[in-house]
Protein backbone atom coordinates (compact mmCIF):
# COMPACT_ATOMS: atom_id res chain seq x y z
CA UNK A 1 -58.10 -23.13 -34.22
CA UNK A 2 -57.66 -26.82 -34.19
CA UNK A 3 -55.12 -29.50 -34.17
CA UNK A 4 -56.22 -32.37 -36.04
CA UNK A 5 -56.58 -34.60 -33.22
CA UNK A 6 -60.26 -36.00 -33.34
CA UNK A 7 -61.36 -36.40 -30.15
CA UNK A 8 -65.22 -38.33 -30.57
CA UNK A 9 -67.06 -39.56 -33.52
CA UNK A 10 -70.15 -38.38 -33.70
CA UNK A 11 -73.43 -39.33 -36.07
CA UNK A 12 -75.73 -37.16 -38.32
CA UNK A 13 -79.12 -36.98 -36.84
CA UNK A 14 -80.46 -34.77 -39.86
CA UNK A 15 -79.46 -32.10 -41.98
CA UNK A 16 -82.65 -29.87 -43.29
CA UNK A 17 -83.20 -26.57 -45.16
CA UNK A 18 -85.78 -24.66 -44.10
CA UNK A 19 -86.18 -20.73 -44.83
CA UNK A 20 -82.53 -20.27 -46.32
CA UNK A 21 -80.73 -21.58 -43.70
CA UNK A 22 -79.36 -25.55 -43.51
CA UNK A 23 -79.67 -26.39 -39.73
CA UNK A 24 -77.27 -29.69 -39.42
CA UNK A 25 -77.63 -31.44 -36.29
CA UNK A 26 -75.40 -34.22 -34.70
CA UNK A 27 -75.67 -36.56 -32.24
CA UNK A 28 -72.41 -37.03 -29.94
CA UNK A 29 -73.02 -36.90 -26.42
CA UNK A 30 -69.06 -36.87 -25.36
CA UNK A 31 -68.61 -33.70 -27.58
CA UNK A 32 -71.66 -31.75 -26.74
CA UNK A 33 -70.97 -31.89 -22.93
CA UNK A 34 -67.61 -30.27 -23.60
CA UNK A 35 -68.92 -26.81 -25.29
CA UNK A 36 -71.77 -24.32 -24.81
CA UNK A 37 -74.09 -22.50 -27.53
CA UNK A 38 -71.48 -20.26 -29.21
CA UNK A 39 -68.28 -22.74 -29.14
CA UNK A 40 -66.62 -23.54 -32.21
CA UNK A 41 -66.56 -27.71 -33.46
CA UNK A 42 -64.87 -29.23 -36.39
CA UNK A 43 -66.93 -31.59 -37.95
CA UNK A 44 -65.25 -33.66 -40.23
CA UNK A 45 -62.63 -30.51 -41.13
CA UNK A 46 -65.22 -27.71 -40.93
CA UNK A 47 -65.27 -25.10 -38.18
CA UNK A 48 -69.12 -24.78 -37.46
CA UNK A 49 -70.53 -22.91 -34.57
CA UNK A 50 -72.76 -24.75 -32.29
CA UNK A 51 -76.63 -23.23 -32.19
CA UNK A 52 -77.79 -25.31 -29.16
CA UNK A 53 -77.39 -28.33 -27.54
CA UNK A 54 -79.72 -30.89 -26.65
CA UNK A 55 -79.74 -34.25 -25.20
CA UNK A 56 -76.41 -35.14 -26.71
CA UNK A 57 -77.54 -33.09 -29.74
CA UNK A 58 -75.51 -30.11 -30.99
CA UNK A 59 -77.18 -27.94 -33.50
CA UNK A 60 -75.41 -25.69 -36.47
CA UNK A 61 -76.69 -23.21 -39.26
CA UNK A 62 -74.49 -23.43 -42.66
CA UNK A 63 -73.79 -21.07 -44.61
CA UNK A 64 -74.07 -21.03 -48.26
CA UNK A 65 -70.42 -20.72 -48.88
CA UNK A 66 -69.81 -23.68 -46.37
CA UNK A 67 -71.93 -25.92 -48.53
CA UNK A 68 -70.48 -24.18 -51.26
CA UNK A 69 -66.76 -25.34 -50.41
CA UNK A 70 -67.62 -28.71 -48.76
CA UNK A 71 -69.40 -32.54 -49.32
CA UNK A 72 -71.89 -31.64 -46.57
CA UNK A 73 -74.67 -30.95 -48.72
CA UNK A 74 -74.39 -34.82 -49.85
CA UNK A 75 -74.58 -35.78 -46.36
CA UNK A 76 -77.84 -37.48 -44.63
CA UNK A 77 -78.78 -38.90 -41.35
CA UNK A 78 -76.51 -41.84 -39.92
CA UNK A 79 -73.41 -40.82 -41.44
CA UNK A 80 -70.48 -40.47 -38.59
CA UNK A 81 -68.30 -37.63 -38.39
CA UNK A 82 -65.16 -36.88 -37.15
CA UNK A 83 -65.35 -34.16 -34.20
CA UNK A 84 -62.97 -31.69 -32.29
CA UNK A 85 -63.09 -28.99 -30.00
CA UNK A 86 -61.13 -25.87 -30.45
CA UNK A 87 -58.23 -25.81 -28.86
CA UNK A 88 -57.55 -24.38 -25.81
CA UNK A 89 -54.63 -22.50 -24.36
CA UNK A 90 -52.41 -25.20 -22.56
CA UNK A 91 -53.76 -27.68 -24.86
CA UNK A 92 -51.38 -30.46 -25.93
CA UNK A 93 -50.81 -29.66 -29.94
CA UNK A 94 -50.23 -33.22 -30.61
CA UNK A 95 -51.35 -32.78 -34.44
CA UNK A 96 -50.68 -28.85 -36.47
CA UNK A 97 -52.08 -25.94 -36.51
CA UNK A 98 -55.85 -27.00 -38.57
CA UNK A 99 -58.17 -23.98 -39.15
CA UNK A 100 -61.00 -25.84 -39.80
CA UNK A 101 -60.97 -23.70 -43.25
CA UNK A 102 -61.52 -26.21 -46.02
CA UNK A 103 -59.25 -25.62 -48.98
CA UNK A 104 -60.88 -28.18 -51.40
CA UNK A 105 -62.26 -32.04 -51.96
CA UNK A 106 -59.95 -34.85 -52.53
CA UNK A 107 -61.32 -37.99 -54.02
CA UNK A 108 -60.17 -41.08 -52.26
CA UNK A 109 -58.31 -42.84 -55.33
CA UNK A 110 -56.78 -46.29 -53.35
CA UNK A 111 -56.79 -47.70 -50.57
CA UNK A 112 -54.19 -50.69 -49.10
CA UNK A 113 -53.55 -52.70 -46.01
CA UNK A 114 -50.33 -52.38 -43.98
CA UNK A 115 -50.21 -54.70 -41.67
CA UNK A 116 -52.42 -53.21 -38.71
CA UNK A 117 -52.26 -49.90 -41.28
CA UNK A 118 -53.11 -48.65 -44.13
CA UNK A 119 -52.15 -46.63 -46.95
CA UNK A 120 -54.49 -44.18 -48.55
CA UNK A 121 -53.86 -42.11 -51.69
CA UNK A 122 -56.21 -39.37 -52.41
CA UNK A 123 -56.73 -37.20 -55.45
CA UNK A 124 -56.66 -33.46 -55.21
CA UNK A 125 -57.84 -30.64 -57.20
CA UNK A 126 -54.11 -29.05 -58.88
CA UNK A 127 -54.69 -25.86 -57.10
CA UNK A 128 -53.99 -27.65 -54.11
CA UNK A 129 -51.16 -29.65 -54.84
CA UNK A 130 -48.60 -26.33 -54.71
CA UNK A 131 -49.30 -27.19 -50.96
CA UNK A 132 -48.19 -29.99 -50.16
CA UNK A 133 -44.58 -31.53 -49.56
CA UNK A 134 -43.77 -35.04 -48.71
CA UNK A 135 -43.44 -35.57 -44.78
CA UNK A 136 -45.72 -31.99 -44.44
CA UNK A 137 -48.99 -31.68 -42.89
CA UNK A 138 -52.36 -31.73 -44.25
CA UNK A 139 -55.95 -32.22 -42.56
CA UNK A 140 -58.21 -35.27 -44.50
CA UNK A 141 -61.86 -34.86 -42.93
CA UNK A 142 -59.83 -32.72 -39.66
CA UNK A 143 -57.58 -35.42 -39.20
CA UNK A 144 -53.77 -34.20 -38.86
CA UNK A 145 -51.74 -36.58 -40.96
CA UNK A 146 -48.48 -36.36 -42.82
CA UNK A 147 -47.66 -36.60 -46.20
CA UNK A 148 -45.92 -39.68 -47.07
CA UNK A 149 -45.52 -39.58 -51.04
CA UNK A 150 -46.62 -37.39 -53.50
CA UNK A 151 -47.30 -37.56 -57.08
CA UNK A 152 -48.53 -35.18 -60.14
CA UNK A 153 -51.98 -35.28 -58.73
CA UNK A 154 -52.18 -37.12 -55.63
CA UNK A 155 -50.96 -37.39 -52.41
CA UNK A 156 -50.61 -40.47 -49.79
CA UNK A 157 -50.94 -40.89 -46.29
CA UNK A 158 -50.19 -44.01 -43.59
CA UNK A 159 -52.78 -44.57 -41.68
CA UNK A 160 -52.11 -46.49 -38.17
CA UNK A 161 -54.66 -48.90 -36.42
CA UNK A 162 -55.50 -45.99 -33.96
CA UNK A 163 -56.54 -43.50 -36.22
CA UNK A 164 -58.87 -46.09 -38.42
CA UNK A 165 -60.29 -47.14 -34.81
CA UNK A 166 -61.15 -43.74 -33.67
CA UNK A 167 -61.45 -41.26 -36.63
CA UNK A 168 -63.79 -42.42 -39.82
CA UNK A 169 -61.15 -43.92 -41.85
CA UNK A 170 -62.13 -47.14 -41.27
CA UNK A 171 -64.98 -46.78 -43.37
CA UNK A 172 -63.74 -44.90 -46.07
CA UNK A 173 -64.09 -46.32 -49.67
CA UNK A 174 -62.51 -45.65 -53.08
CA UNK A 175 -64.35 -42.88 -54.47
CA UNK A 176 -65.67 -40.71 -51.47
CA UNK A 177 -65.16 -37.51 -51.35
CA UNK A 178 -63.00 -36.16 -48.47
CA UNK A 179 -62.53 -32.35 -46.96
CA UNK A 180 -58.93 -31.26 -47.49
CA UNK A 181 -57.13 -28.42 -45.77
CA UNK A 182 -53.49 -27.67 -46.71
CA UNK A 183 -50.93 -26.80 -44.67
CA UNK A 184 -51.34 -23.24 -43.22
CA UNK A 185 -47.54 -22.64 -42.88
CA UNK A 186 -46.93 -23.68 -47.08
CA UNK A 187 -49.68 -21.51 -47.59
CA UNK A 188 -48.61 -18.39 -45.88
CA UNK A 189 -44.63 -19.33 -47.16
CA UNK A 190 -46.67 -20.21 -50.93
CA UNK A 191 -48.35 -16.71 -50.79
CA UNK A 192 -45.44 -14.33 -49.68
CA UNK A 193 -43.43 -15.96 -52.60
CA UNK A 194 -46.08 -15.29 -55.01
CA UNK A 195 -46.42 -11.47 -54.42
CA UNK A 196 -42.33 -11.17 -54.98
């Protein structure tokens, strides 16, 4: 369990498959001296388990269904992520309640300055758009944002200076490809209406 809160950036030091497993490894020395082999890490909206840790290294096996559901196939050394450890009981839940479950890929459709801000409207699949609401939750790449407009096939969020500081918004572009998880309370409320 998450929040959506990224707490360090961290950068792709490879991502090879080797005997029918994809070993990913990152390099983000502030993340890797918070968790032990075994602890749970969102990378950029994923929930991966760490291998090992080396110099500043963390090391994760993928499952097919995790490159199945997610852009991390496409991914190659130097990229940055966004990271967060799981959260903790007495944790400050600053963000939601983020899974690190991704429910599909959005396609980053425009982008606009705000002042310090920015505005960023991103495509998404129709099966996903039953879950969002305007001023709800949603996780882009793990971060916890709100909805601030909707439309048929798209949804927008407001971006302040901190978050494209600290998170990897800052070097988004029209056209990549971003992980999306929905709300988990629309879901649960989305599913109990559909079995009535």
């Amino acid at each position: 369990m998450f929040t959506g809160i990224i707490t360090d950036v961290g950068v792709v030091q490879s991502i090879e498959t080797q005997g029918g497993w994809t070993r990913l490894c990152i390099h983000a020395p502030m993340t890797a001296e918070k968790v032990v082999a075994g602890s749970s890490v969102a990378v950029s909206g994923v929930c991966l388990t760490v291998n090992k840790i080396e110099d500043g290294v963390m090391e994760f096996s993928l499952l097919p269904q995790t490159l199945a559901v997610t852009d991390i196939s496409s991914w190659r050394a130097d990229i940055r992520v966004n990271l967060e450890c799981a959260l903790r009981v007495g944790d400050e839940l600053g963000g939601h309640f983020v899974y690190g479950h991704v429910d599909g890929i959005g396609i980053i459709a425009a982008l606009s300055s705000e002042g310090e801000s920015a505005r960023v409207r991103v495509a998404l699949p129709p099966e996903l758009m039953c879950y969002t609401a305007a001023k709800g939750s949603i996780a882009l790449d793990g971060v916890s944002l709100t909805i601030a407009d909707r439309g048929d096939d798209w949804i927008e969020v407001a971006l302040v200076e901190y978050t494209l500081d600290h998170t990897t918004f800052g070097e988004k572009k029209v056209a990549d490809k971003i992980h999306v998880e929905c709300d988990m309370l629309l879901k649960f409320i989305a599913g109990q209406l559909q079995k009535n």
